[in-house]
Protein backbone atom coordinates (compact mmCIF):
# COMPACT_ATOMS: atom_id res chain seq x y z
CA UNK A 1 -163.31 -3.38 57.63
CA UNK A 2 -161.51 -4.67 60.47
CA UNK A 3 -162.18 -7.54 62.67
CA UNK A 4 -163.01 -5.82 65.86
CA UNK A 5 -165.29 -2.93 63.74
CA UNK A 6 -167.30 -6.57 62.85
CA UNK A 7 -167.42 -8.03 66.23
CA UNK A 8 -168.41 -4.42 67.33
CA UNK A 9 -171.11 -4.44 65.11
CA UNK A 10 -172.37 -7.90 65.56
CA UNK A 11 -172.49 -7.23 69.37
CA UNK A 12 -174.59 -3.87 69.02
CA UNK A 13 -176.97 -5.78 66.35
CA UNK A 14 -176.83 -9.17 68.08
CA UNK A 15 -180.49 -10.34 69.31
CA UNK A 16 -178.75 -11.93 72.08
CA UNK A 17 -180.42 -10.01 75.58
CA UNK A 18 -178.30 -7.30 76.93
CA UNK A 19 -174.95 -7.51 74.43
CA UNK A 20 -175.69 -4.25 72.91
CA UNK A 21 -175.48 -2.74 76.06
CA UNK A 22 -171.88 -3.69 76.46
CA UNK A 23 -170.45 -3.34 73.09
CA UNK A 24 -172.11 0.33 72.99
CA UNK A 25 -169.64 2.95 73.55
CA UNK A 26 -172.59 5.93 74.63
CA UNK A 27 -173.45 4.41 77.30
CA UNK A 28 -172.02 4.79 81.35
CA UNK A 29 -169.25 2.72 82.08
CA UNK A 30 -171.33 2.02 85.55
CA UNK A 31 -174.44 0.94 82.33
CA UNK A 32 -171.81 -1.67 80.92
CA UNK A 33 -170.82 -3.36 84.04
CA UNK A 34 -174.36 -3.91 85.08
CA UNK A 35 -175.02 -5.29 81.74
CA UNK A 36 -172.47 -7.57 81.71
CA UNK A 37 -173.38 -8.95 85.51
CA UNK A 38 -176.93 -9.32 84.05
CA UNK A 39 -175.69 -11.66 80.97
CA UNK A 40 -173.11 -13.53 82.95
CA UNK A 41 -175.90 -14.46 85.32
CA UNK A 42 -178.41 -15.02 82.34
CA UNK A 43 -175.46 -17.44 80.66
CA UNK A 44 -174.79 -19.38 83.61
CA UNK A 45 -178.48 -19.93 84.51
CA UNK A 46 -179.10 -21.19 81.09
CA UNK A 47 -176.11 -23.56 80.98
CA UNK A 48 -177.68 -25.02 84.33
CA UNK A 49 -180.89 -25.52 83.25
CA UNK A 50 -179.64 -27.44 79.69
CA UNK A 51 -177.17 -29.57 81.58
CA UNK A 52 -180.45 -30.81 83.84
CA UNK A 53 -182.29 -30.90 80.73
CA UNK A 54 -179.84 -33.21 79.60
CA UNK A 55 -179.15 -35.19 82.80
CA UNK A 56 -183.25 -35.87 82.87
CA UNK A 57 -182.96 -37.07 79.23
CA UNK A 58 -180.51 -39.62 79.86
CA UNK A 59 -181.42 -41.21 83.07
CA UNK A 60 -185.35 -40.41 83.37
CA UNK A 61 -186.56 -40.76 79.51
CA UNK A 62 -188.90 -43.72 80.94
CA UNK A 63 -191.45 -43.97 83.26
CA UNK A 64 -193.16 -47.51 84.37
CA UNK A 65 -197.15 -47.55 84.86
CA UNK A 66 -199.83 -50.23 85.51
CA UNK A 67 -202.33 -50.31 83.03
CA UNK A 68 -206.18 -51.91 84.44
CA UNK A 69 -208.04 -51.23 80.85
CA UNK A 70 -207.91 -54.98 80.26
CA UNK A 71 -211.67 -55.75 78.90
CA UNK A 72 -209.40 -55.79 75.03
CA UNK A 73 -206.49 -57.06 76.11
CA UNK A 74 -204.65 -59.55 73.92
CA UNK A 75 -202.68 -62.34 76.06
CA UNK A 76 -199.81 -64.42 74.33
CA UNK A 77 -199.58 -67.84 75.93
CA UNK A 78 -195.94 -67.48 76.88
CA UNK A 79 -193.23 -70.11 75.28
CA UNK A 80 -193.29 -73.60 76.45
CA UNK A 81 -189.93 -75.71 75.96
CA UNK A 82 -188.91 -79.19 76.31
CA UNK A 83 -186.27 -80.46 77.16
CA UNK A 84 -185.10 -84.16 77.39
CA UNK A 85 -183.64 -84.82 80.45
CA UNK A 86 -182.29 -88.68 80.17
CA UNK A 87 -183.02 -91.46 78.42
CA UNK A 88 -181.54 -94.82 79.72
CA UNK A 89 -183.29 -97.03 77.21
CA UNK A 90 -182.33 -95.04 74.20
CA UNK A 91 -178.47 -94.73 75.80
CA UNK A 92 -178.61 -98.31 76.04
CA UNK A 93 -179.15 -99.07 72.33
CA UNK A 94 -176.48 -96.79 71.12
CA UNK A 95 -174.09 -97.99 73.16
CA UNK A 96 -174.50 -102.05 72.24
CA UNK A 97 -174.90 -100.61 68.83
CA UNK A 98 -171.16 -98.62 68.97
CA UNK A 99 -169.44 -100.97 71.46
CA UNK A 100 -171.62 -104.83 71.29
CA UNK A 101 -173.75 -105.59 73.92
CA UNK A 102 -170.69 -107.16 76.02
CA UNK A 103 -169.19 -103.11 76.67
CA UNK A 104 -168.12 -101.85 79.40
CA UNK A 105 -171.02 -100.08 81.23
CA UNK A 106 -169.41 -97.22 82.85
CA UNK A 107 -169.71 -96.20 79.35
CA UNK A 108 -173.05 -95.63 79.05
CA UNK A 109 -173.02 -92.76 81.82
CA UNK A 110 -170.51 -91.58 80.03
CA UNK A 111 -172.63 -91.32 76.97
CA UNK A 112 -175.64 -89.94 79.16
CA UNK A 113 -172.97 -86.90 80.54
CA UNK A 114 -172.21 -86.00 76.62
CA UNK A 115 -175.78 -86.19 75.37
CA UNK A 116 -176.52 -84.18 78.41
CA UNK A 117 -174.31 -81.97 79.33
CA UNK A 118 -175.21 -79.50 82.24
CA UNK A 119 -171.51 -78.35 83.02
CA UNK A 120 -169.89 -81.34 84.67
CA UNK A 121 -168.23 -83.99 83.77
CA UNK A 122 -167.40 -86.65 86.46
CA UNK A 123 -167.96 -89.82 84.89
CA UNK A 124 -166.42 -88.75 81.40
CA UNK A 125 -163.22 -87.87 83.54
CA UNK A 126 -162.82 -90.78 85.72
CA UNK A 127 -163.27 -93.12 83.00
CA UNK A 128 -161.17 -91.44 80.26
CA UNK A 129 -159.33 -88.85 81.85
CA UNK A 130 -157.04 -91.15 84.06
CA UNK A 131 -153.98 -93.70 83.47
CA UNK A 132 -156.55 -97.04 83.35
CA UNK A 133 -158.98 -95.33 80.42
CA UNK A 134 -161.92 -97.08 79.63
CA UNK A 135 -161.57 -99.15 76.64
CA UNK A 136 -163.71 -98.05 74.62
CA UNK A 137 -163.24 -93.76 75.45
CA UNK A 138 -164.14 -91.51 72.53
CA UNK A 139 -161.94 -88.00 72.97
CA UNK A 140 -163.40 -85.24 70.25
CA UNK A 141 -166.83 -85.22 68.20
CA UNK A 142 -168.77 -85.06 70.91
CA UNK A 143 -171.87 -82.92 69.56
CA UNK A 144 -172.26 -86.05 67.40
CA UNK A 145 -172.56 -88.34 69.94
CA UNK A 146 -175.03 -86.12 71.44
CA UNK A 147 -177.18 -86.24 68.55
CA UNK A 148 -177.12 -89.60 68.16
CA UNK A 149 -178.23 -89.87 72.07
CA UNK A 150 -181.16 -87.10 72.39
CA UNK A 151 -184.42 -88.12 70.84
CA UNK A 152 -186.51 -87.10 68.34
CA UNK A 153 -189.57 -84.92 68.44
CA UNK A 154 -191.90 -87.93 67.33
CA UNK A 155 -190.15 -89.97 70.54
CA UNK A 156 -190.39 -86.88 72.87
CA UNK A 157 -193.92 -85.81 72.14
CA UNK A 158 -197.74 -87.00 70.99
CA UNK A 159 -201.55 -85.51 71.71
CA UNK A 160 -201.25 -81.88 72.10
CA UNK A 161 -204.18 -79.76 72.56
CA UNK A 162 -204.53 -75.80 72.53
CA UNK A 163 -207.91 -74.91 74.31
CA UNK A 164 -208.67 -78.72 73.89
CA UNK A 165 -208.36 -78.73 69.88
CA UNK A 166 -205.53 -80.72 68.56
CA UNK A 167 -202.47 -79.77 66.79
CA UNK A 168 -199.60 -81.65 64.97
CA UNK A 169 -196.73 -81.40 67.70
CA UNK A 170 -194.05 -81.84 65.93
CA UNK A 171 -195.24 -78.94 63.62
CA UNK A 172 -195.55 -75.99 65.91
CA UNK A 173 -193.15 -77.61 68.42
CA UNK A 174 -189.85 -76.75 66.44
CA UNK A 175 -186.11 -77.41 67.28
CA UNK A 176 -184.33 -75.27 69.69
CA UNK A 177 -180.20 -74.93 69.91
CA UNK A 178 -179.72 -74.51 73.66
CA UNK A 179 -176.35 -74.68 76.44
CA UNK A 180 -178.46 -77.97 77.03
CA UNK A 181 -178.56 -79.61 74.09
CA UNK A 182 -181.90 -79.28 71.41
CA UNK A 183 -184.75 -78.89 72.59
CA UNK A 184 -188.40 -78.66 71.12
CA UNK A 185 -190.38 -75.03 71.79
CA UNK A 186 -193.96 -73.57 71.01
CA UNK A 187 -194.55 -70.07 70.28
CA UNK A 188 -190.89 -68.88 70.68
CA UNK A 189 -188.85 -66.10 68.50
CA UNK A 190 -185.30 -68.54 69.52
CA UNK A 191 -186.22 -71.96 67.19
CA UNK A 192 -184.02 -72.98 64.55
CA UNK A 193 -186.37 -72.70 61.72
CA UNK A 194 -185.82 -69.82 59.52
CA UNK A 195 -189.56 -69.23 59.18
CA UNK A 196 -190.83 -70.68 61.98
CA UNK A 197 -194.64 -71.55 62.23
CA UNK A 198 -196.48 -70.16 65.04
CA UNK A 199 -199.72 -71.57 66.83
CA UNK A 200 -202.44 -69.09 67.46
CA UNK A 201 -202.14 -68.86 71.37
CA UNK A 202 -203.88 -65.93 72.29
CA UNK A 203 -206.22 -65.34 75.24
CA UNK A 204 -208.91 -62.77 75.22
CA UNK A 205 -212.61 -62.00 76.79
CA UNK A 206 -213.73 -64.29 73.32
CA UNK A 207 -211.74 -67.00 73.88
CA UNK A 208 -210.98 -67.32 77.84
CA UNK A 209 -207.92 -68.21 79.56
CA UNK A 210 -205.50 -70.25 77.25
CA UNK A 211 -204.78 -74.16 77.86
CA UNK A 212 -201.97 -76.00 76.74
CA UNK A 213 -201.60 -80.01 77.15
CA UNK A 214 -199.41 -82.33 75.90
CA UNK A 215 -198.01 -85.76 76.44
CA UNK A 216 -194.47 -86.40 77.00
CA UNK A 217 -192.84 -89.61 76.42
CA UNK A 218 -189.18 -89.19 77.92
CA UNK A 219 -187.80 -87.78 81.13
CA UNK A 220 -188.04 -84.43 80.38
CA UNK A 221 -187.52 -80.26 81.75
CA UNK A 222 -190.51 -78.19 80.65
CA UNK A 223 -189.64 -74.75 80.79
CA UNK A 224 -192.34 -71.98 80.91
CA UNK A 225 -191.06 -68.95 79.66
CA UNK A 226 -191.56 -65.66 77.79
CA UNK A 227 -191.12 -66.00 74.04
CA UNK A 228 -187.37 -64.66 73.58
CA UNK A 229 -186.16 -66.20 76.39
CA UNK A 230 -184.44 -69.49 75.92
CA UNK A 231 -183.47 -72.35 78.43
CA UNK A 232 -179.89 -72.37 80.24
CA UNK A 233 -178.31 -73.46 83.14
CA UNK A 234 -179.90 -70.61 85.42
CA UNK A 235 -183.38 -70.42 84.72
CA UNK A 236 -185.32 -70.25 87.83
CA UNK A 237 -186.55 -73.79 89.38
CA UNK A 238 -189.94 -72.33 89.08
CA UNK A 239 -190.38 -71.93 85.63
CA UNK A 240 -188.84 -75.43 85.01
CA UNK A 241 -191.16 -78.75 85.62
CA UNK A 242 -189.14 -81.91 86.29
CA UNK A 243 -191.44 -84.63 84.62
CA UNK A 244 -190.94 -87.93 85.11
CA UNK A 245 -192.94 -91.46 83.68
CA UNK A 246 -196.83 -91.78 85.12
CA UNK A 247 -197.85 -88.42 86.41
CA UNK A 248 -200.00 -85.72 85.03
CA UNK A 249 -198.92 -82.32 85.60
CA UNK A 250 -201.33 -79.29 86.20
CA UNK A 251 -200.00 -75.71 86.44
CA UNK A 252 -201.64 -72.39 86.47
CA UNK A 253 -200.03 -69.85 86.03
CA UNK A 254 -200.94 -65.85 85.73
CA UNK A 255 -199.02 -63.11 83.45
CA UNK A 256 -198.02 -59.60 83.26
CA UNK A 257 -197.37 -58.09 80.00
CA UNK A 258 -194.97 -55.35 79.22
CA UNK A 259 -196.38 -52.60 76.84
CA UNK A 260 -193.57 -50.72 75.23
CA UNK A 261 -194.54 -47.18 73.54
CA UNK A 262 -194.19 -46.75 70.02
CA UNK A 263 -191.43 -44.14 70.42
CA UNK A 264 -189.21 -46.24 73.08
CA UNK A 265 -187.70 -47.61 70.23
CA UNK A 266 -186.55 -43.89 69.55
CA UNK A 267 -184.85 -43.93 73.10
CA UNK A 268 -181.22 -45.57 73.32
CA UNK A 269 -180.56 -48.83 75.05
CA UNK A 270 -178.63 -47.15 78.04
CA UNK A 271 -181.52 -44.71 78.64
CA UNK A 272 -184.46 -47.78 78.91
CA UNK A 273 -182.24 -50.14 80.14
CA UNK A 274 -183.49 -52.74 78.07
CA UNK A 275 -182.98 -54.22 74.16
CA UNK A 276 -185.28 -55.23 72.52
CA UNK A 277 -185.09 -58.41 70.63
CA UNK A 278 -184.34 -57.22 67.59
CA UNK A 279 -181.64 -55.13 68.81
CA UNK A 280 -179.31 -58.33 69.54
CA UNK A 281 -175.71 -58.27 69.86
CA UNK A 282 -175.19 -61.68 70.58
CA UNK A 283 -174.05 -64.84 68.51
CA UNK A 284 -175.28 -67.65 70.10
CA UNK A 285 -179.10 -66.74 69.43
CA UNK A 286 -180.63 -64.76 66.77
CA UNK A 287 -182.94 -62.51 69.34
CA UNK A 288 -181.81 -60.80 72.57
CA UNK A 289 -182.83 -61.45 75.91
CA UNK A 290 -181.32 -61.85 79.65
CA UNK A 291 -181.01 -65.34 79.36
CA UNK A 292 -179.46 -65.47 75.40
CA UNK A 293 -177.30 -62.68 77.09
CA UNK A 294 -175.88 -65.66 79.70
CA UNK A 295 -175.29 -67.96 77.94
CA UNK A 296 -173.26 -65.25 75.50
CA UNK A 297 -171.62 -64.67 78.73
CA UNK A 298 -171.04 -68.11 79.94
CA UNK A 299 -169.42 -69.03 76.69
CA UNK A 300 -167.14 -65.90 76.39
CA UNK A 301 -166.02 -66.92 79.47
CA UNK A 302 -165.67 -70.92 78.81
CA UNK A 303 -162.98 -68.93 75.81
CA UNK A 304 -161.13 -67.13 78.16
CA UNK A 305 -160.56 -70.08 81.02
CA UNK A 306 -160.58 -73.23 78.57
CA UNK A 307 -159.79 -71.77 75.15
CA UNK A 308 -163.36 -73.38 73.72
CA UNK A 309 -166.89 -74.13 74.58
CA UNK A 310 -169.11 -76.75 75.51
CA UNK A 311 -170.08 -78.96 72.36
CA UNK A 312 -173.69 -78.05 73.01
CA UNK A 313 -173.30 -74.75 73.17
CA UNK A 314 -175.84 -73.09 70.15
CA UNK A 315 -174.32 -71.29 67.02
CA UNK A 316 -170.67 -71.95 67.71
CA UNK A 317 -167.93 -73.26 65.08
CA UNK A 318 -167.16 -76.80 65.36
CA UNK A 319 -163.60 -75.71 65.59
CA UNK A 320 -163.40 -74.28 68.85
CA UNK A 321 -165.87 -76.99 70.61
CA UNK A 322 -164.08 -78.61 73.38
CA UNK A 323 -162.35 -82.10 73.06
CA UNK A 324 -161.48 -84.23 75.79
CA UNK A 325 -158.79 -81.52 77.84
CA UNK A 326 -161.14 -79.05 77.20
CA UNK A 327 -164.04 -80.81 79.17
CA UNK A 328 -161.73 -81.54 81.96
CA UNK A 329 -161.11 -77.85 81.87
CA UNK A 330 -164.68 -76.84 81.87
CA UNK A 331 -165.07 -79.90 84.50
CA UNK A 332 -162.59 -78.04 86.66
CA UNK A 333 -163.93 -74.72 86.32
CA UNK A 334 -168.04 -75.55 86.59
CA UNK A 335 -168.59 -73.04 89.51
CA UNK A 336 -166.54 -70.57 87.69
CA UNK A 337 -168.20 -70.94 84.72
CA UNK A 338 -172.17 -71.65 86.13
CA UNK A 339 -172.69 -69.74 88.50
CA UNK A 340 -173.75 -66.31 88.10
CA UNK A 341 -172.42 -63.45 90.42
CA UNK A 342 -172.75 -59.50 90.58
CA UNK A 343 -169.85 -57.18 89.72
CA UNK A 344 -169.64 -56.22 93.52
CA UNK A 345 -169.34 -59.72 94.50
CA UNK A 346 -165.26 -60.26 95.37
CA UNK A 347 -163.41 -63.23 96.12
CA UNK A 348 -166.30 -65.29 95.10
CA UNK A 349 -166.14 -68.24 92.20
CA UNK A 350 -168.97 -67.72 89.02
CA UNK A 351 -169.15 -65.73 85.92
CA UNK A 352 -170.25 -61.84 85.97
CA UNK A 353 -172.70 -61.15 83.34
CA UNK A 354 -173.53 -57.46 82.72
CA UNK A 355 -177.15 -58.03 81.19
CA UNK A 356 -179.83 -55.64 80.35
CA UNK A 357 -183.64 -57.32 80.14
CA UNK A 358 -185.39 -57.42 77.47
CA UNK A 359 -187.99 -54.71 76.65
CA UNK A 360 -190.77 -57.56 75.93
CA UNK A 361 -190.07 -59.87 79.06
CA UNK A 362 -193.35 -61.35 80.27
CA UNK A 363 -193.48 -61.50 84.40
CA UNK A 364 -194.60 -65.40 84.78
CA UNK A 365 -195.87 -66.22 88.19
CA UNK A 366 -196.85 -69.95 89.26
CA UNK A 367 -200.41 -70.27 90.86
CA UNK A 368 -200.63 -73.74 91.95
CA UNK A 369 -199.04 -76.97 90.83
CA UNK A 370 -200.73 -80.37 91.34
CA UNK A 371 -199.39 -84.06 90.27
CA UNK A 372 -202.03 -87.38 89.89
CA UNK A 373 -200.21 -90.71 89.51
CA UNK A 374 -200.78 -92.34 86.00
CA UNK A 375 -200.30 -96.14 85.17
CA UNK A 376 -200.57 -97.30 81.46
CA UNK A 377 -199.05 -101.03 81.41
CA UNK A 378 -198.40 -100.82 77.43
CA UNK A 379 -196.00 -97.32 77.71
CA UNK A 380 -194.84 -95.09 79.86
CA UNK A 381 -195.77 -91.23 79.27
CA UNK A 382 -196.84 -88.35 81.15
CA UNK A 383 -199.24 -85.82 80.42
CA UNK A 384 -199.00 -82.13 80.81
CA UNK A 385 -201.45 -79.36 81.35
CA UNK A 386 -200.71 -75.38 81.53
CA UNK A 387 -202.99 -72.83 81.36
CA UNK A 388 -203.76 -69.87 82.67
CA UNK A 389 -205.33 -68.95 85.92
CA UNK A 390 -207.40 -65.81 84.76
CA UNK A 391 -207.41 -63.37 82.47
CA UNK A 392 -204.80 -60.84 83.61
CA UNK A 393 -205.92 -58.03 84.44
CA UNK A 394 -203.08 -55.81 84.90
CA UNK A 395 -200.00 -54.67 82.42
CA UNK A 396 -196.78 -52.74 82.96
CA UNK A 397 -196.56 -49.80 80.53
CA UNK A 398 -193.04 -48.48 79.48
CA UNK A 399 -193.98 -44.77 78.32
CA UNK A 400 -191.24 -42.11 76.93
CA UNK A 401 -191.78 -39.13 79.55
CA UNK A 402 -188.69 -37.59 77.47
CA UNK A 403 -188.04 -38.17 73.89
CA UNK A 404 -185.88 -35.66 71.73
CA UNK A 405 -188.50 -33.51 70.76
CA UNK A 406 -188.84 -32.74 74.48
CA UNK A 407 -185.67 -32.71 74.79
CA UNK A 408 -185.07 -29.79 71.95
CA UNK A 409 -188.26 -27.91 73.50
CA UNK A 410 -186.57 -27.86 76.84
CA UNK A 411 -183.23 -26.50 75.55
CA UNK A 412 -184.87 -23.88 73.35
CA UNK A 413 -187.46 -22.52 75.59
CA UNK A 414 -184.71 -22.14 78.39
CA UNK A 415 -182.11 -20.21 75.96
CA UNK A 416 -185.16 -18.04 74.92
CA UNK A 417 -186.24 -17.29 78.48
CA UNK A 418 -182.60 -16.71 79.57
CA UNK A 419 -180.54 -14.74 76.35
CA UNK A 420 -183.08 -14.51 74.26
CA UNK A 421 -181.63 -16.88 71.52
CA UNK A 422 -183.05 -19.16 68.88
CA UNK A 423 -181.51 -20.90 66.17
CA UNK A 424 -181.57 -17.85 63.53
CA UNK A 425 -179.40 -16.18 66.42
CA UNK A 426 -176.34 -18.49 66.03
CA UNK A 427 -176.96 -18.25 62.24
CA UNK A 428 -175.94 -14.88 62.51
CA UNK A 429 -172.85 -15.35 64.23
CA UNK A 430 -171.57 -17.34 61.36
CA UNK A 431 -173.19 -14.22 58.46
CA UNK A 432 -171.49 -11.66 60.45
CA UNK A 433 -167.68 -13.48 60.46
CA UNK A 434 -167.99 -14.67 56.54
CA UNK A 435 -170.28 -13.88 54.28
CA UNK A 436 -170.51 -10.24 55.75
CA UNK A 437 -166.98 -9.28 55.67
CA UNK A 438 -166.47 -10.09 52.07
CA UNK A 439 -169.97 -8.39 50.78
CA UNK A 440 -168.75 -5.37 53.08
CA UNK A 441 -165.18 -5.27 51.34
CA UNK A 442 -167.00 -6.21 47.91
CA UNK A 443 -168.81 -2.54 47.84
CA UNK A 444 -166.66 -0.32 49.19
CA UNK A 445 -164.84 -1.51 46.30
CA UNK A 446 -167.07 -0.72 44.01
CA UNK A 447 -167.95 2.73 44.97
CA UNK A 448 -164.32 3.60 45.17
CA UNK A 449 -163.99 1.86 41.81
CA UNK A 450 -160.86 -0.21 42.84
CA UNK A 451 -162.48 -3.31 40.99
CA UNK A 452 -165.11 -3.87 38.60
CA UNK A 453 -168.21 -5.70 39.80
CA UNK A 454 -167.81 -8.84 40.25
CA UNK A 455 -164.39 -9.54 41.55
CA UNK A 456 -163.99 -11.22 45.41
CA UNK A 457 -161.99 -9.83 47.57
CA UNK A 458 -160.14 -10.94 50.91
CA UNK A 459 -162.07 -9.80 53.85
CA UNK A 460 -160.46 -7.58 56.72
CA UNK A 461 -158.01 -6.12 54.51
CA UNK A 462 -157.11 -2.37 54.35
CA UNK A 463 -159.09 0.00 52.65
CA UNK A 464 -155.65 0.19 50.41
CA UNK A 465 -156.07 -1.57 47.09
């Protein structure tokens, strides 16, 4: 059988609308061409429709929706972090201990710069950077001498209360690598501990709103923040409290939760526009989120300018921490490297970080803030207390308005409306150009007796054995 007799016959048996009409020799040439307008139109409509099908798919597979059915809600306290922010006393003591108590001073802000580093430099270059060096300058190593600077979590914090029951602090508050140095967090996915414990901070219609104090005993940044979020050199001023020695802190604070669908996880990152934390593709912290995304950023970029990274940046090889030139170089490049601009922005200095937010990101508002002066003449402290304003009463909800199965329901019902195609039609487009051929060939063989049963044959061959 030839070729065309097949695509003859596939034509005049296809279930495909309106092709038999055209491949059908009996019928008016005037029959044929109206046909063939009719299927052209029927094509093109179809191939219309899937490409919207498709374009829907990838840019509106989510929809966002508030969600009020809150009497059996769960709320998560979100993380709270601290950070040491200086410590004169304990800079003090290191330094008489490294250099005698007769060093040169200058030395000790040096030391405080190291231990914490916030992208400048100014005293650590002046001092050891220029032709009359400071005696006693120290050029490399400088994550150790940060360590030996920052305090522990028994000097940092004591007496910490959830819903006014104590808990050990230095238990649940666990070590944090940030860009800032380590820090101690509560209820966060980012600590260092491979199996980190967690505190039972949940808020319901049993329990009430949540309440966290503590008591901090160092100058200290207390970050509020959502559990995969860490702290960096751009969080927001208003999740951050600035405590000093003899005041008491009080924050409320209200939350909105994110709900995520079950099958949002089916949907691809570019279509949510989000990761979730699981789905990290970052080094410098085991989960993702917008602000582990940053600091990713900042320190790719502190690799391109400077050819390292700041010693206190988290997760990074020893081997390409800066030494001494490379701090002048991140010294001379801290707008370039701190601040954060968008892609549009030209001819400005800062770092452009392409980030997605995280699918679990908690929206953290601040209700009020109050301060009372404290005065204990045996030790200096400050105590903090966050809790939350109310019971929220309100949650975004990410549904999945178009997953795949909509997506193959869309596509199939519009090439069934239009040619009157489903899947067993393109199934015979691939029987009727090979297997067909050769069974044809096979028995006209047969009957003719040319070959014994059995034997295959080449297909589209001559009837001529």
């Amino acid at each position: 059988m030839r070729f065309m007799d097949i695509v003859k016959e596939y034509l005049i048996n296809s279930t495909f609308h309106g092709v038999k009409f055209i491949a059908d020799d009996s019928y008016h040439a005037t029959e044929r061409i109206f046909w063939i307008v009719c299927v052209i139109i029927s094509w093109v409509g179809s191939a219309f429709l899937i490409d919207a099908s498709l374009e829907a798919f990838q840019t509106s597979a989510i929809s966002f929706v508030v969600e009020t059915s809150y009497r059996d809600w769960n709320t998560r306290f979100p993380s709270i972090v601290v950070c040491e922010m200086r410590n004169m006393e304990r800079i003090q003591a290191i330094a008489d201990k490294l250099w005698g108590e007769d060093h040169d001073f200058a030395m000790e802000e040096v030391l405080n710069e190291i231990g914490y580093f916030r992208g400048e430099s100014y005293h650590t270059v002046n001092e050891c950077a220029g032709a009359d060096m400071a005696e006693n300058c120290f050029f490399d190593n400088f994550t150790a001498y940060a360590a030996l600077v920052r305090s522990t979590c028994m000097d940092t914090l004591e007496d910490c209360y959830w819903n006014d029951k104590p808990f050990d602090c230095c238990r649940y508050f666990q070590p944090m690598e940030t860009e800032l140095g380590l820090c101690y967090a509560v209820n966060s996915l980012q600590t260092s501990a491979k199996h980190p414990l967690r505190l039972n901070m949940v808020s319901n219609k049993h329990t009430g709103p949540g309440r966290l104090s503590i008591t901090v005993l160092t100058e200290a940044y207390v970050y509020t923040i959502g559990e995969e979020e860490v702290p960096n050199l751009i969080t927001p001023k208003s999740d951050v409290l600035l405590v000093d020695h003899y005041i008491a802190y009080k924050r409320q604070i209200s939350i909105k939760d994110i709900e995520n669908d079950p099958e949002a996880k089916q949907v691809s990152v570019s279509q949510r526009k989000c990761r979730f934390p699981d789905e990290n593709n970052l080094n410098v912290h085991r989960y993702y989120s917008y602000s582990a995304c940053s600091v990713q950023c900042r320190k790719d970029k502190q690799l391109k300018i400077c050819n390292c990274t700041s010693h206190l940046m988290p997760n990074t090889d020893p081997n390409i921490k800066c030494n001494m030139s490379g701090l002048i170089c991140l010294n001379d490049h801290y707008e370039d490297l701190t601040i954060v601009i968008p892609k549009w922005s030209v001819g400005r200095k800062g770092v452009v970080c392409d980030c997605l937010p995280s699918c679990t990101e908690v929206d953290i508002g601040i209700v009020h803030d109050s301060r009372e002066s404290i005065f204990d003449s045996d030790r200096r402290y400050s105590t903090i207390e966050i809790q939350l304003s109310a019971l929220p009463t309100e949650r975004y909800k990410r549904n999945v308005v178009r997953g795949r199965l909509d997506l193959v329901v869309s596509v199939g019902g519009t090439t069934g409306l239009f040619v009157g195609a489903s899947l067993l039609s393109f199934v015979e487009i691939f029987y009727y150009f090979t297997i067909r051929p050769y069974g044809t060939r096979y028995l006209a063989n047969v009957r003719q007796g040319n070959i014994r049963p059995g034997k295959i044959v080449a297909p589209y061959k001559t009837e001529s054995n």
